[in-house]
N, C-alpha and C. Protein backbone atom coordinates (compact mmCIF):
# COMPACT_ATOMS: atom_id res chain seq x y z
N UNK A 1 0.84 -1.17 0.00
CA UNK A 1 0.00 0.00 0.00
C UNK A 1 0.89 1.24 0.00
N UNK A 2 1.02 2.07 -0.83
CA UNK A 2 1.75 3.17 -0.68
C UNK A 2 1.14 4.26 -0.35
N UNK A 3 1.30 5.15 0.51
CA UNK A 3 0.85 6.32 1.53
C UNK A 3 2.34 6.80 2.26
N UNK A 4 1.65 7.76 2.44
CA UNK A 4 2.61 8.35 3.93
C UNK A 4 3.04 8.09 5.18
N UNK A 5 4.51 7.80 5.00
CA UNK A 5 4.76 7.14 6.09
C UNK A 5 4.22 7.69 7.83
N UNK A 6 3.94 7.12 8.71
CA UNK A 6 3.04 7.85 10.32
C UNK A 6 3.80 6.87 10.61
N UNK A 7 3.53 7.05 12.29
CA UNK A 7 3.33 6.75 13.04
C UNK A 7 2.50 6.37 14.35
N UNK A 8 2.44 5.55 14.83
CA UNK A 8 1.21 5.76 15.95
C UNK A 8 1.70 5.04 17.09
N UNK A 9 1.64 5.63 18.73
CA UNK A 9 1.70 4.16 19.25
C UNK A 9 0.23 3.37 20.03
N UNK A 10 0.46 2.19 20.23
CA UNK A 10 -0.29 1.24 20.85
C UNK A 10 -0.08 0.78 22.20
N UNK A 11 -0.85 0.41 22.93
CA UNK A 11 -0.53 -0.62 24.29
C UNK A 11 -0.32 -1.70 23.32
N UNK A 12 0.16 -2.97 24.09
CA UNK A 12 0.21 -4.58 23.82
C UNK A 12 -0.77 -5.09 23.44
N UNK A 13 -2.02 -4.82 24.15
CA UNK A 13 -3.12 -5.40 24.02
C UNK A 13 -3.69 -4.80 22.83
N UNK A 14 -3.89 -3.89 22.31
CA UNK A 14 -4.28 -3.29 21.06
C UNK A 14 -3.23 -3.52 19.85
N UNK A 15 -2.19 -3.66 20.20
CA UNK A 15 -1.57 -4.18 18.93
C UNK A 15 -1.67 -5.36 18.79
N UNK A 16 -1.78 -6.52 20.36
CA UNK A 16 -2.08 -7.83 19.28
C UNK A 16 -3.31 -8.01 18.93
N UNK A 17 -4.62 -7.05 19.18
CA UNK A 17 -5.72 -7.15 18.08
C UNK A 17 -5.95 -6.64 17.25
N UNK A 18 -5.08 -5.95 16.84
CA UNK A 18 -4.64 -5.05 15.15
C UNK A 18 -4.37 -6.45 14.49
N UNK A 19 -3.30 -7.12 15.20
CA UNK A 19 -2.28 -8.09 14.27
C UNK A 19 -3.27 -9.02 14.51
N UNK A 20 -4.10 -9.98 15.14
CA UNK A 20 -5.02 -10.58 15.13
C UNK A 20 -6.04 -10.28 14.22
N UNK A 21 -6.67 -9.11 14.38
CA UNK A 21 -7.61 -9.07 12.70
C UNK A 21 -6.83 -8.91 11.51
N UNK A 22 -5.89 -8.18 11.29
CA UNK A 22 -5.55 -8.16 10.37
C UNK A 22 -4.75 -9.34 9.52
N UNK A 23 -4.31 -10.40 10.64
CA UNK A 23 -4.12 -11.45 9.76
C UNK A 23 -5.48 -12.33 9.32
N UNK A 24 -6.86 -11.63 10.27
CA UNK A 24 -7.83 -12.94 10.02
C UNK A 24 -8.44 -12.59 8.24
N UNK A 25 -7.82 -11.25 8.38
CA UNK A 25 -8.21 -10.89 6.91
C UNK A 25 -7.30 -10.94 5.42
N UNK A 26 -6.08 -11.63 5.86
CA UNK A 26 -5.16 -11.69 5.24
C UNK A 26 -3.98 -10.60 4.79
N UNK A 27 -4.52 -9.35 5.54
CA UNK A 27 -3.70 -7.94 5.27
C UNK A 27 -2.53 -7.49 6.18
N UNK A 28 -1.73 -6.99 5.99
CA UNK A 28 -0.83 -6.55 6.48
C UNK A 28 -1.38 -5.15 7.66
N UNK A 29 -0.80 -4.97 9.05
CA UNK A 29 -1.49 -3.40 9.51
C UNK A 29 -2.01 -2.87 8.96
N UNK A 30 -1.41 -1.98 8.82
CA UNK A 30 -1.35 -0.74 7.67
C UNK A 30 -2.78 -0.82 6.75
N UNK A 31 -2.56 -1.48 6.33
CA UNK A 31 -3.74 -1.85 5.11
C UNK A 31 -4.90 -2.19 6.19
N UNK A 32 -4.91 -3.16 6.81
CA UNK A 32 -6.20 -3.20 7.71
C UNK A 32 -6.43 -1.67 8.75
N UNK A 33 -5.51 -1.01 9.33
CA UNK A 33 -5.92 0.01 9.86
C UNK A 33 -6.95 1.15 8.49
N UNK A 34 -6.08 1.00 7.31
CA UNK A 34 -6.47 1.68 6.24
C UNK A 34 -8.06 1.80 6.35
N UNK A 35 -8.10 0.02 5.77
CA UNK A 35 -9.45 0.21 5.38
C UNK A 35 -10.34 0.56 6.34
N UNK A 36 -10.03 0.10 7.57
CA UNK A 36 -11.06 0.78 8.97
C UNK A 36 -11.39 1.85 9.37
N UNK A 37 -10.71 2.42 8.99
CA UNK A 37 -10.63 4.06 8.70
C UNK A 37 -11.60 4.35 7.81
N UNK A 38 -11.28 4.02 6.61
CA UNK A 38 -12.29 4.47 5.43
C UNK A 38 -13.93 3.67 5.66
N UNK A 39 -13.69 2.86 6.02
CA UNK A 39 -14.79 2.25 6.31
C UNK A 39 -16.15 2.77 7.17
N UNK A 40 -15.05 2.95 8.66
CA UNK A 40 -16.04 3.75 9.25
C UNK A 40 -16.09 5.02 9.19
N UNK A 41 -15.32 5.75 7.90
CA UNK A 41 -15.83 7.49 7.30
C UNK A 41 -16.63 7.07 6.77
N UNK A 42 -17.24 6.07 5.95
CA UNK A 42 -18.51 5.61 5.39
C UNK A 42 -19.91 5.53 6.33
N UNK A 43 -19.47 5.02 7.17
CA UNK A 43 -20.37 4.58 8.10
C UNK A 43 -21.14 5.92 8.62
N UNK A 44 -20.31 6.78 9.59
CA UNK A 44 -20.30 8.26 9.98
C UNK A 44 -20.92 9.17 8.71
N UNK A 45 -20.85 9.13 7.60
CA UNK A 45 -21.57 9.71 6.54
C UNK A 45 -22.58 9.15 6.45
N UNK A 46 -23.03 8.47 6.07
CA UNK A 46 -24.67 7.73 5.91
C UNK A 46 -24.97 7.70 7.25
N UNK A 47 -25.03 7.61 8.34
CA UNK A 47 -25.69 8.96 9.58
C UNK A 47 -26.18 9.93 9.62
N UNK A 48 -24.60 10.57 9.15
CA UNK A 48 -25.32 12.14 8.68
C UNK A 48 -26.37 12.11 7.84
N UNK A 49 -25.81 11.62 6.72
CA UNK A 49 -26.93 11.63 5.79
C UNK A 49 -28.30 11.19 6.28
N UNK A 50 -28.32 9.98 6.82
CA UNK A 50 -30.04 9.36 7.37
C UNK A 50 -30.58 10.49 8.57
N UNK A 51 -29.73 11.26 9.27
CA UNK A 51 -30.32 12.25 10.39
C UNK A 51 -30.64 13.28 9.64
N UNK A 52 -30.20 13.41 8.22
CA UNK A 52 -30.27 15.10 7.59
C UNK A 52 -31.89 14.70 7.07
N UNK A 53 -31.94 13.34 6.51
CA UNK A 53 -32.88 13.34 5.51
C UNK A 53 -34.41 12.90 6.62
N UNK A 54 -33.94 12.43 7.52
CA UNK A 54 -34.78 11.80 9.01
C UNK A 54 -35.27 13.37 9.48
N UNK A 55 -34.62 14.49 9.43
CA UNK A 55 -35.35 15.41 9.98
C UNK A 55 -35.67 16.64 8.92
N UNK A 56 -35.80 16.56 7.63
CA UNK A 56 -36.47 16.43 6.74
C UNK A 56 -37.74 15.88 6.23
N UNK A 57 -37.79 15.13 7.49
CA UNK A 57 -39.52 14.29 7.28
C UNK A 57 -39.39 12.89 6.53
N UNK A 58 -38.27 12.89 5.81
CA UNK A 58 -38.05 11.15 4.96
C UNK A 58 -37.93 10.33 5.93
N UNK A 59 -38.53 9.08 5.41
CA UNK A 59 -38.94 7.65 6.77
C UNK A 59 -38.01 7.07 6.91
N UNK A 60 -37.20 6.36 7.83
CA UNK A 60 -36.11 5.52 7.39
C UNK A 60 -35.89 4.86 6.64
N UNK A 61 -36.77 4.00 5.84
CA UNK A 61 -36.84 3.71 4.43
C UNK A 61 -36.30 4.50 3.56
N UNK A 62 -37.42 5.34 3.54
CA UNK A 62 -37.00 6.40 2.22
C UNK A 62 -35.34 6.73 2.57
N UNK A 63 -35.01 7.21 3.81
CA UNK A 63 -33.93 7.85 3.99
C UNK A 63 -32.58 6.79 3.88
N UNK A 64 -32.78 5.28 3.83
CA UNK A 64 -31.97 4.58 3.31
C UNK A 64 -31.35 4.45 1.93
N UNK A 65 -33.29 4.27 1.51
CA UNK A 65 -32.57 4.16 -0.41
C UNK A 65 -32.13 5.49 -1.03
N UNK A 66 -32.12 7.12 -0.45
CA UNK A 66 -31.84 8.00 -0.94
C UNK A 66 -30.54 7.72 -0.64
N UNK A 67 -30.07 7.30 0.83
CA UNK A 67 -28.64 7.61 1.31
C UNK A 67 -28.09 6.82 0.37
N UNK A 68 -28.64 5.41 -0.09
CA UNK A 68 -27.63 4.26 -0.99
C UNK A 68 -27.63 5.28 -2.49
N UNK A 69 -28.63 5.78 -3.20
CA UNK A 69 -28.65 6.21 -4.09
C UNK A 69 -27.22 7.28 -4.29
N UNK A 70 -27.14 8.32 -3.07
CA UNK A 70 -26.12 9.08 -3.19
C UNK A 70 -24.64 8.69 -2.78
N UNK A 71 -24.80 7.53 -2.16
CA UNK A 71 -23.39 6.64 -2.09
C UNK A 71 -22.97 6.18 -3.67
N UNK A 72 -24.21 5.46 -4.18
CA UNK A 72 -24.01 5.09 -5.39
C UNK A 72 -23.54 6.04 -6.45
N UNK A 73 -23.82 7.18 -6.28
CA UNK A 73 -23.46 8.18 -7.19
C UNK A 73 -22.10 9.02 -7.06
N UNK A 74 -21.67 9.01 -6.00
CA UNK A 74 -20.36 9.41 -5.71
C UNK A 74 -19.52 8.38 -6.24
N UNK A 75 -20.02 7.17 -5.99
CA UNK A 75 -19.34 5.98 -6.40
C UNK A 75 -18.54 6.31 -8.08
N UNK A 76 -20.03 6.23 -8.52
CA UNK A 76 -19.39 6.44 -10.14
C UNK A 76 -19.14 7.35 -10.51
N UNK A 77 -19.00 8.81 -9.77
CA UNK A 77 -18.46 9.87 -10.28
C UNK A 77 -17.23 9.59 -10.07
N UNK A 78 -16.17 8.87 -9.38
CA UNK A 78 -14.98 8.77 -9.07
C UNK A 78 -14.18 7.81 -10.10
């Protein structure tokens, strides 16, 4: 994965469950911290999004398939 080199530190116990998931997923740190990161900026956005559109009056329904719709669309603009 090429990025910028950081740093971070850990206790023991949190680094061997970095290195514990990240081998259950076959990835190296780095790459598993990566994607967890991006993952849950995904997550934290479609929140926003379902609370923006939730107090807007859209049902959680509605406010799902709009939120997937505009995930989907960022998607393929990229």
């Amino acid at each position: 994965m090429a990025g910028r080199k950081t740093s971070i530190s850990l206790d023991e116990e949190t680094l061997e469950i970095l290195k514990r998931r990240a081998d259950a997923e076959q990835l190296d740190r780095s790459a598993y911290l990566a994607r967890l990161i991006h993952r849950d900026d995904l997550r934290q956005r479609i929140a926003a999004d379902s609370a923006t559109l939730n107090a807007a009056g859209h049902t959680p329904d509605r406010a799902t398939a709009v939120t997937a719709a505009l995930i989907a669309q960022r998607r393929s603009a990229d």
